[in-house]
N, C-alpha and C. Protein backbone atom coordinates (compact mmCIF):
# COMPACT_ATOMS: atom_id res chain seq x y z
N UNK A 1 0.84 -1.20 0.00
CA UNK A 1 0.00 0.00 0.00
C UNK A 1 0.87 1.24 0.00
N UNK A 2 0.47 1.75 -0.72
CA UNK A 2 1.20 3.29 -1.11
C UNK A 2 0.13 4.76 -0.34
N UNK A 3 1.43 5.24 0.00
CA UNK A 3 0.24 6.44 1.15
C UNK A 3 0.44 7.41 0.01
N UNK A 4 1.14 7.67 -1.20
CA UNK A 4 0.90 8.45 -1.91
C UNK A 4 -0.31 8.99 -2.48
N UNK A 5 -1.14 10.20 -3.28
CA UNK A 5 -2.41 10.07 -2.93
C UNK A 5 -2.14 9.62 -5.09
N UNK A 6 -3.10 8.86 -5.35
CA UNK A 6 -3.55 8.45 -6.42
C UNK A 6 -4.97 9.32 -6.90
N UNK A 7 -4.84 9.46 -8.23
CA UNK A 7 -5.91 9.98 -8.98
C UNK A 7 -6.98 8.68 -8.55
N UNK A 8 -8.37 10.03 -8.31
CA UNK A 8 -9.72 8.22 -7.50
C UNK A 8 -10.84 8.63 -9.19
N UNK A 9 -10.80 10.19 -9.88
CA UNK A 9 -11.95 9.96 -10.89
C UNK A 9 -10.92 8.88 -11.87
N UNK A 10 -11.62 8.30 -13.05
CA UNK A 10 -11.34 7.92 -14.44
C UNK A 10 -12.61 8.20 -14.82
N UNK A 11 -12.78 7.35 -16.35
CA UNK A 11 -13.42 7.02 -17.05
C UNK A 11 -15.04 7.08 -16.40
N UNK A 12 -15.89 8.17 -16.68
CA UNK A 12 -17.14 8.25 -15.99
C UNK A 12 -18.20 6.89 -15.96
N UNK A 13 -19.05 6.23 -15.64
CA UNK A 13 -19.99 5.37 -15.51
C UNK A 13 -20.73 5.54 -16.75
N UNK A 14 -21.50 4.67 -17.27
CA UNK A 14 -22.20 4.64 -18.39
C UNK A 14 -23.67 5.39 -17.87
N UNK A 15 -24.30 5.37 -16.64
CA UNK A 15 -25.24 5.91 -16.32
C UNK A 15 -25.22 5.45 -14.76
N UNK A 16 -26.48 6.01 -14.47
CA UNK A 16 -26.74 5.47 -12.66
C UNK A 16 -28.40 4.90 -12.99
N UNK A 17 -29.09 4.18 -12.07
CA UNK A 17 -30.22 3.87 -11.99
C UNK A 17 -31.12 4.35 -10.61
N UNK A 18 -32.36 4.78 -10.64
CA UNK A 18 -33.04 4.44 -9.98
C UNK A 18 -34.22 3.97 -9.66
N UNK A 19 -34.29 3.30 -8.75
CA UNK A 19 -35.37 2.10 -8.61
C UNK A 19 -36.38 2.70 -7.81
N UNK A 20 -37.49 2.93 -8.20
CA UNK A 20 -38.40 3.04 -7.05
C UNK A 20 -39.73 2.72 -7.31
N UNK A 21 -40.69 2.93 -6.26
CA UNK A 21 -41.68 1.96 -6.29
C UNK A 21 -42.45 2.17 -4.27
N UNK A 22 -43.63 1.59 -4.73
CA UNK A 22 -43.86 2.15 -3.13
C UNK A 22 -43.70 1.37 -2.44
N UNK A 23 -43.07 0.98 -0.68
CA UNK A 23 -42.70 0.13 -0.49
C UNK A 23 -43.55 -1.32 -0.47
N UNK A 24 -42.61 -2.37 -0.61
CA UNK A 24 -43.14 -3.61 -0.79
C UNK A 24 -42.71 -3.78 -1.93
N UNK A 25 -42.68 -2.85 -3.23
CA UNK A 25 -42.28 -2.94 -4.81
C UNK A 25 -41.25 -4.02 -5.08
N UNK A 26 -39.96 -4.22 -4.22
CA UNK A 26 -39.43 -4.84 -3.96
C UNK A 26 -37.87 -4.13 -4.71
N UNK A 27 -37.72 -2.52 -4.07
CA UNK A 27 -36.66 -2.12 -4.58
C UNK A 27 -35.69 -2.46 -4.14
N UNK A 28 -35.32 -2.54 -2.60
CA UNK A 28 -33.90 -2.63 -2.08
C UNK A 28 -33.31 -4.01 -2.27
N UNK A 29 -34.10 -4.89 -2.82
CA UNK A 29 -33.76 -5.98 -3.09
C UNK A 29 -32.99 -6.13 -4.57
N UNK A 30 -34.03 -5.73 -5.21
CA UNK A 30 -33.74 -6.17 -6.90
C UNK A 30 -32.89 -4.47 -6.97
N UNK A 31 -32.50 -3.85 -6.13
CA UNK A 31 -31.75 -3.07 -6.73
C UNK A 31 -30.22 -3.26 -5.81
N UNK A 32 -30.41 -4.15 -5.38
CA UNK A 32 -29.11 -4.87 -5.00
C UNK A 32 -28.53 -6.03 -5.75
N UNK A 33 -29.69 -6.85 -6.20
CA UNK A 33 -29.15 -7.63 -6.65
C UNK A 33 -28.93 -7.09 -8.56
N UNK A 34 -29.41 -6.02 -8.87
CA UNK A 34 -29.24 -5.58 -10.04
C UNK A 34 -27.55 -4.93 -10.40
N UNK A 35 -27.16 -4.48 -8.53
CA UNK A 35 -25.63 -3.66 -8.44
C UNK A 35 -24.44 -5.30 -8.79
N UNK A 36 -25.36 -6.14 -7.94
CA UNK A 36 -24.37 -7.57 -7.88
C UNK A 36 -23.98 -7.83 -9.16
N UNK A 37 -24.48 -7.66 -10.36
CA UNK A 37 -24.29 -8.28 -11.67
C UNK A 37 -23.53 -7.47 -12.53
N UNK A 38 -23.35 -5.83 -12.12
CA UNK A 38 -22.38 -5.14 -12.90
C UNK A 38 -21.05 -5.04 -11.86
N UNK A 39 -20.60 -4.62 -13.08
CA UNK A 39 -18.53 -4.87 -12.97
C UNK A 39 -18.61 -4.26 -11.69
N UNK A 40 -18.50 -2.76 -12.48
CA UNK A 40 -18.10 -2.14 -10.81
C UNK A 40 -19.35 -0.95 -10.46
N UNK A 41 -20.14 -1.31 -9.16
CA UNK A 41 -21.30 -0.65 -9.53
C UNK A 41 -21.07 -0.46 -7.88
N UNK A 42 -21.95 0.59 -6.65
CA UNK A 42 -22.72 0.63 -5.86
C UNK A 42 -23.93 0.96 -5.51
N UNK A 43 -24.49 0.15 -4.81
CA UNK A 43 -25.95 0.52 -4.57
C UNK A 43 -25.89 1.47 -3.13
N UNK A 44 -26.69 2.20 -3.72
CA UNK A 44 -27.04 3.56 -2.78
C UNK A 44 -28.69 3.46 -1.95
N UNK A 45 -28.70 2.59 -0.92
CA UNK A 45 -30.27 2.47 -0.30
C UNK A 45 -30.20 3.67 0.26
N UNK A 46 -31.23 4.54 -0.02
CA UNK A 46 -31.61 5.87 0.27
C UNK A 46 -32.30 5.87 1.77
N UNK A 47 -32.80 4.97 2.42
CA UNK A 47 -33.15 4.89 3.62
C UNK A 47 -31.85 5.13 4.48
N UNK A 48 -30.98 4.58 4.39
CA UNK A 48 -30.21 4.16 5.05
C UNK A 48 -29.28 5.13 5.57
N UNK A 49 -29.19 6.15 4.31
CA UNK A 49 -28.87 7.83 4.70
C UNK A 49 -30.07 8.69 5.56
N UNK A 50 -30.92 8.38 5.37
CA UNK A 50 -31.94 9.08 6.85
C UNK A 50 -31.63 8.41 7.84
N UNK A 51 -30.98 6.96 8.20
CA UNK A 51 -30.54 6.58 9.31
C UNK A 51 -29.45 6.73 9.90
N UNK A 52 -28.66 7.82 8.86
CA UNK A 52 -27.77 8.17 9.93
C UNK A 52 -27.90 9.59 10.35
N UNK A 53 -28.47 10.10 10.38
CA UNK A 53 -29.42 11.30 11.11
C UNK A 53 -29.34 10.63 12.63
N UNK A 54 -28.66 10.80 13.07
CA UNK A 54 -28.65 10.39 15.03
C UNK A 54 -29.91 11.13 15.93
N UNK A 55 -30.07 12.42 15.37
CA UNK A 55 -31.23 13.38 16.08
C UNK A 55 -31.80 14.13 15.57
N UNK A 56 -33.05 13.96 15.74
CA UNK A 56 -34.00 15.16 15.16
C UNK A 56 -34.56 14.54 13.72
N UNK A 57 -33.74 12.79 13.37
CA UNK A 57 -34.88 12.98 11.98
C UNK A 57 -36.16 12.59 12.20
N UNK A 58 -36.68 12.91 10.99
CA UNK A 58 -37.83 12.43 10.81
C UNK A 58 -38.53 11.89 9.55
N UNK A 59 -39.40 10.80 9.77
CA UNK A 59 -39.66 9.81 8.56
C UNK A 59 -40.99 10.73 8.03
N UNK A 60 -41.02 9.93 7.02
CA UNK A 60 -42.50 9.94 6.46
C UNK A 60 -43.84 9.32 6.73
N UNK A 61 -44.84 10.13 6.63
CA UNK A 61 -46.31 9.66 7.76
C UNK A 61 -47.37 10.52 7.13
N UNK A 62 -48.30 9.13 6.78
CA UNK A 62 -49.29 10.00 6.08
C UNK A 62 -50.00 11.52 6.27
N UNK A 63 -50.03 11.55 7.89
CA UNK A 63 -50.26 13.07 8.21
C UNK A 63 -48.98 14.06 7.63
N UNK A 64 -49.78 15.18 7.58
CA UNK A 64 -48.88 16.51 7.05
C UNK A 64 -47.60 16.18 8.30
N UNK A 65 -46.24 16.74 7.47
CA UNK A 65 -45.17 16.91 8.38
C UNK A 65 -44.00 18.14 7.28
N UNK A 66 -43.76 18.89 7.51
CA UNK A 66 -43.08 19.53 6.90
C UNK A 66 -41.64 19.48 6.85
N UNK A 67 -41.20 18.83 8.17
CA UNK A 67 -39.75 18.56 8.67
C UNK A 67 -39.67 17.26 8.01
N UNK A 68 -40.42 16.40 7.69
CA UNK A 68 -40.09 15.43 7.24
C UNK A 68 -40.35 15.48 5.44
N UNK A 69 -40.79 16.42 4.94
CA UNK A 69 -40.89 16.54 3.76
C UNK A 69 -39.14 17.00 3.35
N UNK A 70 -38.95 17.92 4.15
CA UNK A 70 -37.62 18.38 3.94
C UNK A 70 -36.47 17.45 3.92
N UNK A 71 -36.55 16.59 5.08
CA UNK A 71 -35.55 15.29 4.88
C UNK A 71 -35.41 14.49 4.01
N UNK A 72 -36.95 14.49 3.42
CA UNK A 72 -37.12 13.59 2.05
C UNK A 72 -36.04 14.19 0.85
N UNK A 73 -36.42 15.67 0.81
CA UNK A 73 -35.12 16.01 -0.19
C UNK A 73 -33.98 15.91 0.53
N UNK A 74 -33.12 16.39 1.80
CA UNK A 74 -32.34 16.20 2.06
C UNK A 74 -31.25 15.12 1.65
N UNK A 75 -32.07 13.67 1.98
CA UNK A 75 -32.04 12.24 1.79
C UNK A 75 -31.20 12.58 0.05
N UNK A 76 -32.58 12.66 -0.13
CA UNK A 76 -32.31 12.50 -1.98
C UNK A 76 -30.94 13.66 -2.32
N UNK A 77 -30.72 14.25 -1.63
CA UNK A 77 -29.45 15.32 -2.25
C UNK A 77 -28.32 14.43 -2.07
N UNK A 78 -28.34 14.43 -0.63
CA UNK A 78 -27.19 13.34 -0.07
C UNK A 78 -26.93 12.39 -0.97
N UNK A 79 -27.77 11.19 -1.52
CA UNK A 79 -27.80 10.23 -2.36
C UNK A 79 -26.71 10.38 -3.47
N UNK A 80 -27.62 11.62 -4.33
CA UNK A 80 -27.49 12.43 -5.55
C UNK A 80 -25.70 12.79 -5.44
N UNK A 81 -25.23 13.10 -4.55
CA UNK A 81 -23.94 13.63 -3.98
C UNK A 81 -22.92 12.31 -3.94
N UNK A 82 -23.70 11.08 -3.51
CA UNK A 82 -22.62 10.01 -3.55
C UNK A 82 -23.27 9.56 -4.31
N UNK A 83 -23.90 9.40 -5.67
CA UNK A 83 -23.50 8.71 -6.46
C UNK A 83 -23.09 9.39 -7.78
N UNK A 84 -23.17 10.72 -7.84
CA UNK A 84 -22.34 11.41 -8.49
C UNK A 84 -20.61 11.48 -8.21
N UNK A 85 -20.10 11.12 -6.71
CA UNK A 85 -19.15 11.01 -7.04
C UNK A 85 -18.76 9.24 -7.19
N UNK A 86 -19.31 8.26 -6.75
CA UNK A 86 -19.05 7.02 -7.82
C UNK A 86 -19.10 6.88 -9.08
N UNK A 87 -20.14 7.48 -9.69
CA UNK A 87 -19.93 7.47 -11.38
C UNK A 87 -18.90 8.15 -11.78
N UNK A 88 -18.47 9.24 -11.08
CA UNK A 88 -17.22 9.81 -11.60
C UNK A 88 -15.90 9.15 -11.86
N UNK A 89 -15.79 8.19 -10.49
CA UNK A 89 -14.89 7.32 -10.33
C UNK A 89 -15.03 5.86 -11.15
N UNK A 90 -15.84 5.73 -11.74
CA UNK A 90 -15.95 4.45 -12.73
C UNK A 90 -17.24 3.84 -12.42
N UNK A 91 -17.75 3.64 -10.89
CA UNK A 91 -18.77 2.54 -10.25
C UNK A 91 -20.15 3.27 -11.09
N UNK A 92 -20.94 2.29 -11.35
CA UNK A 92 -22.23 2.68 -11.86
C UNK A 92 -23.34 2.81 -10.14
N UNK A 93 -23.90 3.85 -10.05
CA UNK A 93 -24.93 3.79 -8.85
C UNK A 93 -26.45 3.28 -8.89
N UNK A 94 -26.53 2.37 -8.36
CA UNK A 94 -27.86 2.17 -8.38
C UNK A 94 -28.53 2.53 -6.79
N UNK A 95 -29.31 3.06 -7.25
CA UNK A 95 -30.31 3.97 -6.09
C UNK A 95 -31.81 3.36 -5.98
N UNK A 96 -32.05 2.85 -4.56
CA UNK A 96 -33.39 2.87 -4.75
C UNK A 96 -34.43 3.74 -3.75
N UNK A 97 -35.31 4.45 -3.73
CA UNK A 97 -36.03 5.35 -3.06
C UNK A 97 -37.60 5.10 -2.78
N UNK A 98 -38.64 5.45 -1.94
CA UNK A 98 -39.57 5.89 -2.53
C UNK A 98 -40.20 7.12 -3.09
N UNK A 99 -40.21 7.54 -4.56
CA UNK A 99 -40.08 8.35 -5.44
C UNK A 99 -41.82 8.09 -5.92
N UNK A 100 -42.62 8.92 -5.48
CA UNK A 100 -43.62 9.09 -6.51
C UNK A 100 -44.42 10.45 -6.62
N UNK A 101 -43.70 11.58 -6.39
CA UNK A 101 -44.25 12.86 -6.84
C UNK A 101 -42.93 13.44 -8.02
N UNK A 102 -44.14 14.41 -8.59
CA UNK A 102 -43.06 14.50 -10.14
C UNK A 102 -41.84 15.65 -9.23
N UNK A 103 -42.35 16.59 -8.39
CA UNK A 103 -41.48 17.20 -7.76
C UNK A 103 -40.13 16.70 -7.53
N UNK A 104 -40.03 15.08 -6.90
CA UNK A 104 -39.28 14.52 -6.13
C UNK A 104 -38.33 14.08 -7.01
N UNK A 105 -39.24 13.53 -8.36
CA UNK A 105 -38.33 12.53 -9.37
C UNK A 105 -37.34 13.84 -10.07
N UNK A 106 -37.94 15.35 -10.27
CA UNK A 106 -37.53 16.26 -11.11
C UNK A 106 -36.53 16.34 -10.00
N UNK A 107 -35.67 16.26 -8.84
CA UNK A 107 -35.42 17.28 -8.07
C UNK A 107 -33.96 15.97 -8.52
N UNK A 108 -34.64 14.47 -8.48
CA UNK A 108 -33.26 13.76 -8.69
C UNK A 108 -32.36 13.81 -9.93
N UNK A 109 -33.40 14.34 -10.77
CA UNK A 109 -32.79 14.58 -12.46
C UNK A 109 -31.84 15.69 -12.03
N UNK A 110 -32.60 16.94 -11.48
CA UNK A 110 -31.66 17.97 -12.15
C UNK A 110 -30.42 17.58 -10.88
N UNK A 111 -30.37 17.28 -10.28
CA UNK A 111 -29.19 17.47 -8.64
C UNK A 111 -27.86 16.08 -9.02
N UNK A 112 -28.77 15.38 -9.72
CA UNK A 112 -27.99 14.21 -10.28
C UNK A 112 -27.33 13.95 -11.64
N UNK A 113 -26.94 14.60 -12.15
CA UNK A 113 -26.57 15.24 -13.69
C UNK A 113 -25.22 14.98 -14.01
N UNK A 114 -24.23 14.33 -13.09
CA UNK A 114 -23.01 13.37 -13.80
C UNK A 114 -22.86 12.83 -14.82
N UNK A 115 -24.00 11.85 -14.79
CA UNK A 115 -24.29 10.64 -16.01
C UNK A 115 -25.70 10.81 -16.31
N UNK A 116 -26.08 9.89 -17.30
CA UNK A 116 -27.24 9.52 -17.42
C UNK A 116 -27.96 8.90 -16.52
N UNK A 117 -29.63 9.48 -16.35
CA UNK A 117 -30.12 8.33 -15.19
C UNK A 117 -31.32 7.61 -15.71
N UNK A 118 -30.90 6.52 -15.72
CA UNK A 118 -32.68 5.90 -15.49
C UNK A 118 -32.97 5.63 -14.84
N UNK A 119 -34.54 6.24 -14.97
CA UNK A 119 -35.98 5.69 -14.31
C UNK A 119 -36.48 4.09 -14.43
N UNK A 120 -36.69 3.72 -13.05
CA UNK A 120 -37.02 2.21 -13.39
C UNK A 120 -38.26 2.20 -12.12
N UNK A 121 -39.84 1.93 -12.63
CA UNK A 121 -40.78 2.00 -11.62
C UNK A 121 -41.27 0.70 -10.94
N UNK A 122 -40.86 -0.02 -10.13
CA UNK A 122 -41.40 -1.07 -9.83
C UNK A 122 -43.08 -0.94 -8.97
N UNK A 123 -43.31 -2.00 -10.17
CA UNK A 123 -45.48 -1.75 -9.85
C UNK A 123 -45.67 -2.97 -10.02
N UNK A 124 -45.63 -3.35 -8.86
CA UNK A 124 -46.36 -5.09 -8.39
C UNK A 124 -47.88 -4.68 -8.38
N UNK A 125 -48.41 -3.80 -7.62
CA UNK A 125 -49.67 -3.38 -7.21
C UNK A 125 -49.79 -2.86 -5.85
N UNK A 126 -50.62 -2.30 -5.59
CA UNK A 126 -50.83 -1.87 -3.94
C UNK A 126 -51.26 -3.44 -3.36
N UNK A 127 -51.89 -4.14 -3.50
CA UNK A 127 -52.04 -5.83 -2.72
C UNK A 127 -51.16 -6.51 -3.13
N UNK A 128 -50.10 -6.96 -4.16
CA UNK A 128 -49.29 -7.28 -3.51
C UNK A 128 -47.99 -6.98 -2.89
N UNK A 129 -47.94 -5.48 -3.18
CA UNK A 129 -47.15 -4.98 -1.96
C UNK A 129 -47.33 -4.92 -0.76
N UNK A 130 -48.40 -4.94 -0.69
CA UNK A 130 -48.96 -4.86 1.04
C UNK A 130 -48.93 -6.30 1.28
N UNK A 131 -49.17 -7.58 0.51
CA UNK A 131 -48.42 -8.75 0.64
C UNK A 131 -47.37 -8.95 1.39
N UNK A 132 -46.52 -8.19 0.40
CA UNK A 132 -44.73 -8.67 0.75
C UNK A 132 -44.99 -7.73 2.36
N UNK A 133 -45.04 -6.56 2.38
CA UNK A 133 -45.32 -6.10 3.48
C UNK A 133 -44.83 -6.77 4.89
N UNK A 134 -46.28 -7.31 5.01
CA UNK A 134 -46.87 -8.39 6.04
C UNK A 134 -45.50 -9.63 5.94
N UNK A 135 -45.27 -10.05 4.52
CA UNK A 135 -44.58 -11.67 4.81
C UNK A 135 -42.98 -10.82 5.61
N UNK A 136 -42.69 -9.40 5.60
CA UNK A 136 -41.76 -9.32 5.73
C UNK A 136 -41.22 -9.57 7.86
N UNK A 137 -39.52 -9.89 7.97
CA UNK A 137 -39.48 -10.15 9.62
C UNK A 137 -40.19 -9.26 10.18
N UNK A 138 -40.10 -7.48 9.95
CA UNK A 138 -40.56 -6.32 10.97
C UNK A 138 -41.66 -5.56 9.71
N UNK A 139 -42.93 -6.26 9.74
CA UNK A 139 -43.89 -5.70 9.29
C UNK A 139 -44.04 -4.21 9.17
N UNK A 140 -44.43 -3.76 8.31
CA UNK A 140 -44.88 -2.52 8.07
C UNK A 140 -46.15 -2.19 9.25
N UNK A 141 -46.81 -1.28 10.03
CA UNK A 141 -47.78 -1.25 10.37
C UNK A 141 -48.50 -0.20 9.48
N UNK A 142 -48.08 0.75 8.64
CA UNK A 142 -48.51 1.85 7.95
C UNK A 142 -49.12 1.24 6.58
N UNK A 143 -50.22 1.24 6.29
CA UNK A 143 -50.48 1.04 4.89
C UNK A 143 -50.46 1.77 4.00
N UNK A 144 -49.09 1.52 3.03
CA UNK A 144 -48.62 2.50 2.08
C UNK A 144 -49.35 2.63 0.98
N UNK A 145 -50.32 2.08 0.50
CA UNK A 145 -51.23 1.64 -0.62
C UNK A 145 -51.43 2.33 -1.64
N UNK A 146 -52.03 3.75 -0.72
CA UNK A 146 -52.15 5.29 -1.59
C UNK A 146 -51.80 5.79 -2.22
N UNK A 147 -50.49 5.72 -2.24
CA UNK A 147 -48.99 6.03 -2.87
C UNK A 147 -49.03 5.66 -4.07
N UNK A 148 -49.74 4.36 -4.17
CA UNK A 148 -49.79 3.89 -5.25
C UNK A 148 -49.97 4.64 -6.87
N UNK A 149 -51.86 4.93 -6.51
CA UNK A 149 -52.51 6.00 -6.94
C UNK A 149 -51.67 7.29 -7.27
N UNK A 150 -51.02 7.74 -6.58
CA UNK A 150 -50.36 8.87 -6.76
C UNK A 150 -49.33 9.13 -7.77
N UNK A 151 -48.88 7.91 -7.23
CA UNK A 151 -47.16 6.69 -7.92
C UNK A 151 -47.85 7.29 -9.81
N UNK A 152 -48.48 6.65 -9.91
CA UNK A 152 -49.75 6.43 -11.18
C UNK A 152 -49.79 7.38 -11.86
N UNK A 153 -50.46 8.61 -10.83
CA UNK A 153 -51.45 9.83 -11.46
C UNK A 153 -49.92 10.51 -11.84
N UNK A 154 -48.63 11.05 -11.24
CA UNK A 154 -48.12 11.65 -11.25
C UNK A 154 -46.65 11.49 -11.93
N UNK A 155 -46.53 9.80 -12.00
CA UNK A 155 -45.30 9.64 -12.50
C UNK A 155 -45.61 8.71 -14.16
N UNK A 156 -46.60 8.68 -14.38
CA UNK A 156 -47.27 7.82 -15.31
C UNK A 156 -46.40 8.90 -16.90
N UNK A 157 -46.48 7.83 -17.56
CA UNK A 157 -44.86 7.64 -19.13
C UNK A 157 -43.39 8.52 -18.21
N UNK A 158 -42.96 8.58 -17.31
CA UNK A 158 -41.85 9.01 -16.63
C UNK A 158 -40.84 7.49 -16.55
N UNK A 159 -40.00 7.40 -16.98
CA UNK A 159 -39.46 6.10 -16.88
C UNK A 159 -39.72 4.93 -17.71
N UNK A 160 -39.29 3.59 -16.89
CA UNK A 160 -39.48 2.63 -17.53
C UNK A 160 -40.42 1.94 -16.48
N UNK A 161 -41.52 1.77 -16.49
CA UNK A 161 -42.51 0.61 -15.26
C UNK A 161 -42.33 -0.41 -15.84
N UNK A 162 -42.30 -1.60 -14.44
CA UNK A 162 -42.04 -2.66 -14.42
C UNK A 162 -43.01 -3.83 -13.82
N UNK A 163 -43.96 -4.26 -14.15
CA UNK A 163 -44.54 -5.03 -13.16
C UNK A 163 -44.10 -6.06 -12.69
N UNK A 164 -43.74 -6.17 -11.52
CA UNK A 164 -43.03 -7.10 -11.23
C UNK A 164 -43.56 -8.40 -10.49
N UNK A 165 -45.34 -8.09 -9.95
CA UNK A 165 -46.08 -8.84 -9.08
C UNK A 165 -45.49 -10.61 -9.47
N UNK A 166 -45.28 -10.60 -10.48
CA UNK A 166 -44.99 -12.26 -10.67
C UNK A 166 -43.85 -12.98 -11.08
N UNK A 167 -42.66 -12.18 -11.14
CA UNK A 167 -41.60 -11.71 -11.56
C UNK A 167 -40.62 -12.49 -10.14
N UNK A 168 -39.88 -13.60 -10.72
CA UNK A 168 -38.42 -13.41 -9.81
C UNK A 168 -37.26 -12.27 -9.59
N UNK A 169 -36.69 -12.11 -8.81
CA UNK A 169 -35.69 -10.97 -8.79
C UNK A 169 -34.92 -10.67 -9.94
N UNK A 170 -34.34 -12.12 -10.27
CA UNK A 170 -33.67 -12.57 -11.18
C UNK A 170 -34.51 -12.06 -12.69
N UNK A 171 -36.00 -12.16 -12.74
CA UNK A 171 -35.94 -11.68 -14.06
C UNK A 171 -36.74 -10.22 -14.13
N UNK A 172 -36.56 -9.78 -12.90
CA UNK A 172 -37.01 -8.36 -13.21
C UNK A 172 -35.77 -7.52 -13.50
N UNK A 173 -34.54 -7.88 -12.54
CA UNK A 173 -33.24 -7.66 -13.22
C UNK A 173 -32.73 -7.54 -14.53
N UNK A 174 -33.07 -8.54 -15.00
CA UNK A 174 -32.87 -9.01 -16.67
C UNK A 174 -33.91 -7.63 -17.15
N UNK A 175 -34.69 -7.59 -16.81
CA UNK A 175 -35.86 -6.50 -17.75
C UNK A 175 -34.87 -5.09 -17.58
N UNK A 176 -34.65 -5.08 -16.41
CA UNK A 176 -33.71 -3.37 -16.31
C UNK A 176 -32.52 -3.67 -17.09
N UNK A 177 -31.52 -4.24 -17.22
CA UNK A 177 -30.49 -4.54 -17.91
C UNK A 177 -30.84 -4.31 -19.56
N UNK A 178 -32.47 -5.07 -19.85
CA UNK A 178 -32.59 -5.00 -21.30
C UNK A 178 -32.93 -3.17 -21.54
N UNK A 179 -33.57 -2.67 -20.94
CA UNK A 179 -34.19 -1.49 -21.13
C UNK A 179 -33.37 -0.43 -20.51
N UNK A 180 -32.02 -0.54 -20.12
CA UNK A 180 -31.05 0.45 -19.77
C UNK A 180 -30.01 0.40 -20.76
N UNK A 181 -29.96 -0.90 -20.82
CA UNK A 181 -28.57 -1.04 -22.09
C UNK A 181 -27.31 -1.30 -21.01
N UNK A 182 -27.34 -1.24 -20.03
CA UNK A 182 -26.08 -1.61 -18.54
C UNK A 182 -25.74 -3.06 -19.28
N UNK A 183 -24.33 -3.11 -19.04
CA UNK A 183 -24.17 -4.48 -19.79
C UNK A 183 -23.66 -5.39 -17.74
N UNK A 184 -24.44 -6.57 -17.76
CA UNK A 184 -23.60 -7.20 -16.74
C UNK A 184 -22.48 -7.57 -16.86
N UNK A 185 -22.16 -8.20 -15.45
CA UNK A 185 -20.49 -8.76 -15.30
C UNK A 185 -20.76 -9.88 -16.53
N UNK A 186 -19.85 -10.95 -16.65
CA UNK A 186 -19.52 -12.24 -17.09
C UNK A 186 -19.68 -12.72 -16.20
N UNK A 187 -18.92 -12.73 -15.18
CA UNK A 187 -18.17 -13.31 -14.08
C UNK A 187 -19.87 -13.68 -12.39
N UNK A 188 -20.47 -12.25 -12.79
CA UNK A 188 -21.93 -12.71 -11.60
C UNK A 188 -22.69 -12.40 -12.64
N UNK A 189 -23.28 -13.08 -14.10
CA UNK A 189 -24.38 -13.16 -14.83
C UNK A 189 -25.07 -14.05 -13.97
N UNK A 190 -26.53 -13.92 -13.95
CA UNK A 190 -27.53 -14.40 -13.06
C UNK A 190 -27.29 -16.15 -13.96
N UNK A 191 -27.19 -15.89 -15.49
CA UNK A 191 -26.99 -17.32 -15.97
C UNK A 191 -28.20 -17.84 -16.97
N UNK A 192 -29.43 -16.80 -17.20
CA UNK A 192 -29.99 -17.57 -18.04
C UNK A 192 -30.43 -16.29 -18.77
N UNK A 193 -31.49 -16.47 -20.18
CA UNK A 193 -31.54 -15.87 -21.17
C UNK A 193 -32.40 -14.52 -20.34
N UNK A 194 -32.29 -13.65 -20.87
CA UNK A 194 -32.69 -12.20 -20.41
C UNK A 194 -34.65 -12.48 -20.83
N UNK A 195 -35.42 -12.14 -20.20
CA UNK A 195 -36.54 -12.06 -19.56
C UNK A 195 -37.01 -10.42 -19.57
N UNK A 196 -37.50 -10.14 -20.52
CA UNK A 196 -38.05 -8.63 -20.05
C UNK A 196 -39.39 -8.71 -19.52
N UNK A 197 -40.12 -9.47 -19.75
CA UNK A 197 -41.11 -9.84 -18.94
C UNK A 197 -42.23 -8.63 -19.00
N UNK A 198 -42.50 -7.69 -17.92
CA UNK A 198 -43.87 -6.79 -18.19
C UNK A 198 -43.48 -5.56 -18.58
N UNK A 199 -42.33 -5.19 -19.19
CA UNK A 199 -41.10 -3.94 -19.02
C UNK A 199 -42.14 -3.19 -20.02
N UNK A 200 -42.10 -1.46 -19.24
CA UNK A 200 -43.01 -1.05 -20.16
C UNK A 200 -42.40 0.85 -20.38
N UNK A 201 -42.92 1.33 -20.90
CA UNK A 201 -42.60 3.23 -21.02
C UNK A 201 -43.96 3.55 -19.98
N UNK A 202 -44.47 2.97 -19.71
CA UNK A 202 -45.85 3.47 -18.55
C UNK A 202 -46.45 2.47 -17.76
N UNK A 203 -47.53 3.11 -16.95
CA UNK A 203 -48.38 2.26 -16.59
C UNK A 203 -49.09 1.15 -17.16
């Protein structure tokens, strides 16, 4: 190991992704296992930066909250900030959020402007997201459902939607890969023929 300091940008990323969907969609999953299959990629779970907020954050709740509207962008800047500087450095970012006002999605376009981004909407449905929900260890108690509707009214031809309600991980993966143009590794290809399955420009 050399303490000398080394050049960290090269060659920019071909694009970044983000995944979203209301929860249950099944983003933090398939947008992990979507990072596993390219060369050099990180996934950016956007929750996980509101968890390190030690004091004073605050989540999202169907009642009005204004402090927590603000964190929502906060969150998303932060994100926007590290994965602009991974694409710089070569890694492709995949991001997953819950994203369904046009406000929110416009705020990741313009703040995120390194690379190219795609939109990728995962739409199982409001039942069976509220499915996975329930099967999950620490249940949801909030029923996110609404979102749905909204997801719909507001982000509808924005991206690429995906239905994924019947869909293995494995081939909803394959559908983002076909409709981004991201080429996978060799080395962690999931292993069978690409599956685009319900891949769509809308609802």
């Amino acid at each position: 190991m050399s303490l000398n300091p080394v050049p960290v940008d090269r060659a920019p990323a071909a694009g970044a992704v983000l995944l979203t969907g209301i929860p249950g969609s099944g983003k933090s999953t398939v947008a992990a296992a979507l990072a596993a299959t390219l060369r050099m990629s990180a996934h950016i779970e956007v929750d996980a930066l509101q968890e390190m907020i030690v004091s004073g954050g605050q989540w999202p709740s169907p009642a009005a909250n204004p402090e927590a509207d603000r964190q929502i962008f906060l969150r998303a800047r932060n994100a926007c900030l590290l994965a602009g500087s991974f694409a710089r450095a070569g890694f492709t970012p995949v991001l997953d959020d819950v994203v369904v006002r046009r406000s929110h999605l416009d705020f990741y376009r313009t703040t995120l402007a390194a690379v190219p981004l795609h939109i990728v909407v995962l739409a199982p449905g409001p039942a069976e997201a509220w499915r996975r929900n329930q099967a999950r260890e620490k249940a949801l108690a909030t029923d996110w459902s609404p979102l749905d509707e909204a997801m719909r009214s507001e982000l509808a031809q924005q991206g690429t939607w995906i239905d994924n309600a019947a869909q293995t991980v494995d081939e909803t993966v394959e559908a983002i890969l076909s409709v981004t143009g991201l080429a996978s590794s060799p080395a962690v290809d999931p292993g069978h023929a690409p599956v685009v399955g319900a891949a769509s420009s809308a609802p």
